[in-house]
N, C-alpha and C. Protein backbone atom coordinates (compact mmCIF):
# COMPACT_ATOMS: atom_id res chain seq x y z
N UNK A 1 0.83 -1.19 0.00
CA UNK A 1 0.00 0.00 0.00
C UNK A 1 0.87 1.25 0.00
N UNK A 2 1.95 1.12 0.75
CA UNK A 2 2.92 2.36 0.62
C UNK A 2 3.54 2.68 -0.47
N UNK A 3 3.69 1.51 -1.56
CA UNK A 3 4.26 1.87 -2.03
C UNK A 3 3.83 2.26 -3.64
N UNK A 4 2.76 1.70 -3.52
CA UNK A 4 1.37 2.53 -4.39
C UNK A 4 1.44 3.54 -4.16
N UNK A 5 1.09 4.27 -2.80
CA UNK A 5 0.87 5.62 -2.70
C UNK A 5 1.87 6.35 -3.21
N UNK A 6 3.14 5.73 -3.17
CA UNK A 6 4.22 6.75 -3.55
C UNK A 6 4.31 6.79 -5.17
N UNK A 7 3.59 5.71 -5.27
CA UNK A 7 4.21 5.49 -6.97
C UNK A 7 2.92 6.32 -7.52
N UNK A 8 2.10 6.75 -7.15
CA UNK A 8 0.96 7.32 -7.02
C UNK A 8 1.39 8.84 -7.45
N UNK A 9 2.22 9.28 -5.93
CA UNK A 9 2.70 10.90 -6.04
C UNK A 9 3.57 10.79 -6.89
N UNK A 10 4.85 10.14 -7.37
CA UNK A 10 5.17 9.92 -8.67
C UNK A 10 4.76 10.29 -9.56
N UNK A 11 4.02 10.10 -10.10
CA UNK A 11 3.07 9.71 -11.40
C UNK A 11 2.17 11.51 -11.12
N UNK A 12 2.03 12.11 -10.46
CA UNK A 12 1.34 13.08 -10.08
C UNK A 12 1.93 14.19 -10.35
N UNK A 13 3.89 13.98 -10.56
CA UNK A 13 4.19 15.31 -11.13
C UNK A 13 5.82 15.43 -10.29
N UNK A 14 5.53 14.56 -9.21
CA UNK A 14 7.14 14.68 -8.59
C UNK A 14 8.36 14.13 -8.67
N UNK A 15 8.64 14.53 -9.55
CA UNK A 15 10.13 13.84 -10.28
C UNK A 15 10.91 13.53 -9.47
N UNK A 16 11.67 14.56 -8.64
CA UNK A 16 12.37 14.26 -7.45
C UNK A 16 12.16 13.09 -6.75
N UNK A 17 11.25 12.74 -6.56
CA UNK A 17 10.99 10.93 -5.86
C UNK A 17 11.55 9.53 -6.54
N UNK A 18 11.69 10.16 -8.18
CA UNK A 18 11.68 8.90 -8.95
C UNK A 18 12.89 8.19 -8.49
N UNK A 19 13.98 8.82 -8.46
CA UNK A 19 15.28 8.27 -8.40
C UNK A 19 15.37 7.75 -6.24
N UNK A 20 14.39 8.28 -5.11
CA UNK A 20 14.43 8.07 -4.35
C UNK A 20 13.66 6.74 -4.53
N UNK A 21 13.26 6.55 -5.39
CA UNK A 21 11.94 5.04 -5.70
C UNK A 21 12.82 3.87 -5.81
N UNK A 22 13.53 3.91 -6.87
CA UNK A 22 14.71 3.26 -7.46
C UNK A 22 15.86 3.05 -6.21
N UNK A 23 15.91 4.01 -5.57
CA UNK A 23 16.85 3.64 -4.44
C UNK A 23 16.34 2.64 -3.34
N UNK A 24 14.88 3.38 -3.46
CA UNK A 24 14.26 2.21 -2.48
C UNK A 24 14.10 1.06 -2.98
N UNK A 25 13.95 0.59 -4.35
CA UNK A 25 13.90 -1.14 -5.01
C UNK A 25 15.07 -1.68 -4.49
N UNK A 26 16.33 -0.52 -4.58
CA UNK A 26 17.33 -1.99 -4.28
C UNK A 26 17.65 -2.20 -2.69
N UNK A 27 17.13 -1.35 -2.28
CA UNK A 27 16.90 -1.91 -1.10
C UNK A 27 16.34 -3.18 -0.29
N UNK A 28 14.90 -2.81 -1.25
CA UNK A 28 14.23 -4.17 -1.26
C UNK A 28 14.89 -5.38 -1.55
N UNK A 29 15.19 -5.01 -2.84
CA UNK A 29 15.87 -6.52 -3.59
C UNK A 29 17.34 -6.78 -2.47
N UNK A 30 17.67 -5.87 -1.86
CA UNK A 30 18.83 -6.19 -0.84
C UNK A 30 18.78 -7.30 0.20
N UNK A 31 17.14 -6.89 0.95
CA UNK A 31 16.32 -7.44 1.73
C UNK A 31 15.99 -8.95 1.46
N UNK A 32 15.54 -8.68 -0.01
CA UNK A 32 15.24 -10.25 -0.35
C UNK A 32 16.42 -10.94 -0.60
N UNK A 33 17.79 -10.77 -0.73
CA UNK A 33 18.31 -11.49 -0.45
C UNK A 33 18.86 -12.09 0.06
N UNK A 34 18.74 -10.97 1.56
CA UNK A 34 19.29 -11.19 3.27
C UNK A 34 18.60 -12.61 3.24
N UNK A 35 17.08 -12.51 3.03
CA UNK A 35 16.24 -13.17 3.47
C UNK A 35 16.29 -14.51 3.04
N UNK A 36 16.27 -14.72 1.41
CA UNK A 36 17.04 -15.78 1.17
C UNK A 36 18.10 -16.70 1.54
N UNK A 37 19.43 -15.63 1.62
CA UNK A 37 20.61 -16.11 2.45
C UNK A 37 20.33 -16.68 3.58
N UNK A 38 19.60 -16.54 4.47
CA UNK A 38 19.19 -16.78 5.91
C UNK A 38 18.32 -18.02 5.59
N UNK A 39 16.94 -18.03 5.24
CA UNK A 39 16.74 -19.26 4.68
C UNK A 39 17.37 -20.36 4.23
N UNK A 40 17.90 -20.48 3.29
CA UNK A 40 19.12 -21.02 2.81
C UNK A 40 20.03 -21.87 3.70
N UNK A 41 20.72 -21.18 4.79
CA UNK A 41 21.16 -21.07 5.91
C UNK A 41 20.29 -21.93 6.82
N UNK A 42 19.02 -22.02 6.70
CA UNK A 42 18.01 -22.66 8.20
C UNK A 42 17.82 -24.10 6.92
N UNK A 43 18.74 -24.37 5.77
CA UNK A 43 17.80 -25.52 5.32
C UNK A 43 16.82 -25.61 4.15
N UNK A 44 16.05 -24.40 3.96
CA UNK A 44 15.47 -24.40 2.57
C UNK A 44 15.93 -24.70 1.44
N UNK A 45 15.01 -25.17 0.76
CA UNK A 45 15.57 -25.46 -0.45
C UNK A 45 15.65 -24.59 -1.69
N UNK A 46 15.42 -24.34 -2.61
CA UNK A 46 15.67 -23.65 -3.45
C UNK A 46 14.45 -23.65 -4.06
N UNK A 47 13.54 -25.07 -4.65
CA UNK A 47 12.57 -24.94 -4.83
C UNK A 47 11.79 -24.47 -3.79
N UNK A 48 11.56 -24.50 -2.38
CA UNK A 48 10.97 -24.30 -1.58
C UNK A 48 10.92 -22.80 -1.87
N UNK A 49 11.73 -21.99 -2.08
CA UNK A 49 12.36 -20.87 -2.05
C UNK A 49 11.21 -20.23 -3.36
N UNK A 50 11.64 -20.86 -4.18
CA UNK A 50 10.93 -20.27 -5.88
C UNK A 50 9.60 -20.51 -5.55
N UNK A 51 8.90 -21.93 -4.54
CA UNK A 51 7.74 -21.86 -4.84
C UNK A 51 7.24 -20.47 -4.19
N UNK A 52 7.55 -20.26 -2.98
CA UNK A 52 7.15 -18.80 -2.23
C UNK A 52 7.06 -17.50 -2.84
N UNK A 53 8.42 -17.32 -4.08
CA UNK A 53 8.26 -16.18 -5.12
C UNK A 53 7.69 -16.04 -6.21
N UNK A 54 7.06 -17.57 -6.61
CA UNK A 54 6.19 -17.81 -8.11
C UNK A 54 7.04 -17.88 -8.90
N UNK A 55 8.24 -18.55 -8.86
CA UNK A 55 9.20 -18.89 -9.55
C UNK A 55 9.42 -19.82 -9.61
N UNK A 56 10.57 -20.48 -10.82
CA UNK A 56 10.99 -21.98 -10.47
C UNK A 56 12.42 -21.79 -9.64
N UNK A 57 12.63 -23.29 -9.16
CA UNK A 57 13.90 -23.15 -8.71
C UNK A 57 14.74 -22.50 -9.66
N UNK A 58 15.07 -22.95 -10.23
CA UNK A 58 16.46 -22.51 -10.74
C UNK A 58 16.12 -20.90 -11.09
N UNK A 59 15.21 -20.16 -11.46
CA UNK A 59 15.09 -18.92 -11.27
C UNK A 59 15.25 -18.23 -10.45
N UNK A 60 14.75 -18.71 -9.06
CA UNK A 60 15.05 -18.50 -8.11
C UNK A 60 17.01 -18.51 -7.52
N UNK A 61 17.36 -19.61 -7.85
CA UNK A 61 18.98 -19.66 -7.64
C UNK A 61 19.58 -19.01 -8.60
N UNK A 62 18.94 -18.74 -9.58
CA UNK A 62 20.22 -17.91 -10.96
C UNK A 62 19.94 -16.63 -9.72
N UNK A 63 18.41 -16.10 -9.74
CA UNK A 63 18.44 -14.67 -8.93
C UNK A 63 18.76 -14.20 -7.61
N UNK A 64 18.63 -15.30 -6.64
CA UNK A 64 19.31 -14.70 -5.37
C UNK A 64 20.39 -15.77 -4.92
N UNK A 65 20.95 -16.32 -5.72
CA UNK A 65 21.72 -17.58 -5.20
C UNK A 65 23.33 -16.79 -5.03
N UNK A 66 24.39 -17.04 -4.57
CA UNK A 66 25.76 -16.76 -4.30
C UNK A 66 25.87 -16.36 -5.94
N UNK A 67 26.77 -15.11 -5.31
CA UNK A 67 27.18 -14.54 -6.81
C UNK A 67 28.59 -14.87 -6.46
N UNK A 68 29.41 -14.46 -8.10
CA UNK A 68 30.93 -15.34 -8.18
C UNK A 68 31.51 -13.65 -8.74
């Protein structure tokens, strides 16, 4: 819901937010991959992992799996 609203005032004329928007995705995507990692960590599996994001495994591991 928050983040509708913002994408909301966005879209309404305030440019200045756009690039604070974008800062906030990778945040997110930062998050999701704490979260992963930690999972991961307790035992999950990978499919377990993709089924939760509507992904397949291996989508899931190309996207938050250990980078090289």
């Amino acid at each position: 819901r928050i983040l509708r609203a913002y994408a909301r005032r966005v879209a309404t004329g305030d440019i200045e937010a756009l690039g604070r928007m974008t800062s906030l995705a990778d945040d997110i995507e930062a998050a999701i991959r704490s979260a992963v990692t930690g999972l991961r960590d307790h035992g999950y599996s990978w499919a377990e992992i993709g089924s939760r994001l509507g992904v397949t495994r291996q989508a899931a591991q190309q996207h938050w799996g250990a980078q090289s």
